[in-house]
C-alpha atoms as a PDB file:
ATOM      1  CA  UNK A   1     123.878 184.297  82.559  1.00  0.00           C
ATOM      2  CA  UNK A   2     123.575 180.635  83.182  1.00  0.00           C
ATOM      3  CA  UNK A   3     125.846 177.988  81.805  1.00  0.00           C
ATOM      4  CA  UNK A   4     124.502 175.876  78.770  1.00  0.00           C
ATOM      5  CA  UNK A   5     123.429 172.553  79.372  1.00  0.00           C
ATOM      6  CA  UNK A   6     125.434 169.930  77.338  1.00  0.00           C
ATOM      7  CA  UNK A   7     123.031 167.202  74.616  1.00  0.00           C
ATOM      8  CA  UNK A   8     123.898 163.818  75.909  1.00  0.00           C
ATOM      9  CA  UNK A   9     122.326 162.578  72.542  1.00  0.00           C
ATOM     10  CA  UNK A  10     124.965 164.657  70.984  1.00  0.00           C
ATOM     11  CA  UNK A  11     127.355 162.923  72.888  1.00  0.00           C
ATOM     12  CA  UNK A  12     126.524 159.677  71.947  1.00  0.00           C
ATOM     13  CA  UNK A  13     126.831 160.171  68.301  1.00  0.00           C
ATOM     14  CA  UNK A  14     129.112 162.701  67.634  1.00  0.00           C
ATOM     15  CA  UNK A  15     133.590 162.550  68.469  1.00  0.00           C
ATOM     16  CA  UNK A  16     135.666 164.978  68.455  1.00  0.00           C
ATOM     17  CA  UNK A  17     139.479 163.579  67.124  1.00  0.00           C
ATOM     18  CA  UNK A  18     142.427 165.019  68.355  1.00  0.00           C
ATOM     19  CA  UNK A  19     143.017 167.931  65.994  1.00  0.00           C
ATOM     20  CA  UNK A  20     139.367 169.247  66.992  1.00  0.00           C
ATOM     21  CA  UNK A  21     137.797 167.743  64.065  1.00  0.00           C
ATOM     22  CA  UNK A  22     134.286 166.251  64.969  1.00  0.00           C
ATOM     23  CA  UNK A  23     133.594 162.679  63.270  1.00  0.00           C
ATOM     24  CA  UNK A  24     129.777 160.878  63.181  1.00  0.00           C
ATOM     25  CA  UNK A  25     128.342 157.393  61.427  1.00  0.00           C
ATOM     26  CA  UNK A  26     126.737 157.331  58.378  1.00  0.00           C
ATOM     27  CA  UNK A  27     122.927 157.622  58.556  1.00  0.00           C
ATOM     28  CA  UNK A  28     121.519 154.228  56.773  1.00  0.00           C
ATOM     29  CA  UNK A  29     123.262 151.631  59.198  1.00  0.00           C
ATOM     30  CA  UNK A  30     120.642 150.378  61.749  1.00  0.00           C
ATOM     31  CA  UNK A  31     118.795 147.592  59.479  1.00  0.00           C
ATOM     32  CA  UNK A  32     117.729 146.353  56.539  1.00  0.00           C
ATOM     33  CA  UNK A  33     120.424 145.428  55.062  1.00  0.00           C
ATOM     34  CA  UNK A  34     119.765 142.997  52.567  1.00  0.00           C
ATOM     35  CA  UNK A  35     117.873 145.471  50.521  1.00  0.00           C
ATOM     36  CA  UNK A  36     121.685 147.154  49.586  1.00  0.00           C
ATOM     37  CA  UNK A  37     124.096 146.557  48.046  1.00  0.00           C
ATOM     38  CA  UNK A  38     127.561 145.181  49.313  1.00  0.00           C
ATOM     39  CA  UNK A  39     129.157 148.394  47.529  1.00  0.00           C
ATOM     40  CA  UNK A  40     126.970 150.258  49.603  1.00  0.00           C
ATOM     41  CA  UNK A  41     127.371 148.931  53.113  1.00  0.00           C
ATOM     42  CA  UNK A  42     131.447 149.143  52.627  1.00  0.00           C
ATOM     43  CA  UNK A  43     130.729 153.158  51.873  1.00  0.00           C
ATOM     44  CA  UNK A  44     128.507 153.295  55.327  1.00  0.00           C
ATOM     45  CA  UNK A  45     131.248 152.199  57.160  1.00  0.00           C
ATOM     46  CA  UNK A  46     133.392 155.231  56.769  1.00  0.00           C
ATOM     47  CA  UNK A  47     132.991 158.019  59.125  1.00  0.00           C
ATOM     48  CA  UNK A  48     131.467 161.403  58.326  1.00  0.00           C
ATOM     49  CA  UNK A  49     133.862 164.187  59.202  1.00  0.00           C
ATOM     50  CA  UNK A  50     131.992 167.544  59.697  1.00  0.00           C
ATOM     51  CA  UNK A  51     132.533 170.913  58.358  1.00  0.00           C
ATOM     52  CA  UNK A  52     133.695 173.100  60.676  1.00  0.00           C
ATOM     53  CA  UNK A  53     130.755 174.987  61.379  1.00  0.00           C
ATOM     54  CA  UNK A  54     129.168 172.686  62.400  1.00  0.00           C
ATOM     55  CA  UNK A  55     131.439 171.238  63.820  1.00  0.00           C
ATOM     56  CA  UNK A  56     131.126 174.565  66.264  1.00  0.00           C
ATOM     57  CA  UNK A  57     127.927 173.831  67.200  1.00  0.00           C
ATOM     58  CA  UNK A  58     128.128 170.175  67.546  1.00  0.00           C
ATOM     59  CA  UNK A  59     131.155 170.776  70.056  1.00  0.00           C
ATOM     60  CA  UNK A  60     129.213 173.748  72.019  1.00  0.00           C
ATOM     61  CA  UNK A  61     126.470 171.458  72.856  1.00  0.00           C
ATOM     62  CA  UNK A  62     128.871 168.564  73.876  1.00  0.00           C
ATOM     63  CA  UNK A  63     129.723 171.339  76.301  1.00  0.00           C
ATOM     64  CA  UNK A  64     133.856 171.286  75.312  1.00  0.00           C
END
């Protein structure tokens, strides 16, 4: 059986914190900005952190 091939897009958006929990951005962050609210941009800053199934899948194509 051949070995899986790791997502470097995964990579790129998804971190795994110590205790194996695996933290992303908020979608909504790119641009236009001045369209929300300042409420709004201060909840966008905080980091998503994933259930743990999918937090299983997200690791297993990382390739860890």
């Amino acid at each position: 059986m051949p070995k899986m091939k790791s997502k470097g897009a995964i990579k790129k958006r998804f971190r795994v914190t110590k205790s194996g929990i695996v933290k992303c951005s908020r979608p909504g962050r790119g641009h236009m900005h001045a369209s929300k609210s300042a409420a709004q941009k201060r909840r966008l800053r905080s980091e998503i952190l994933l259930p743990t199934t999918w937090g299983k899948l997200m690791k297993r194509m990382m390739g860890s």
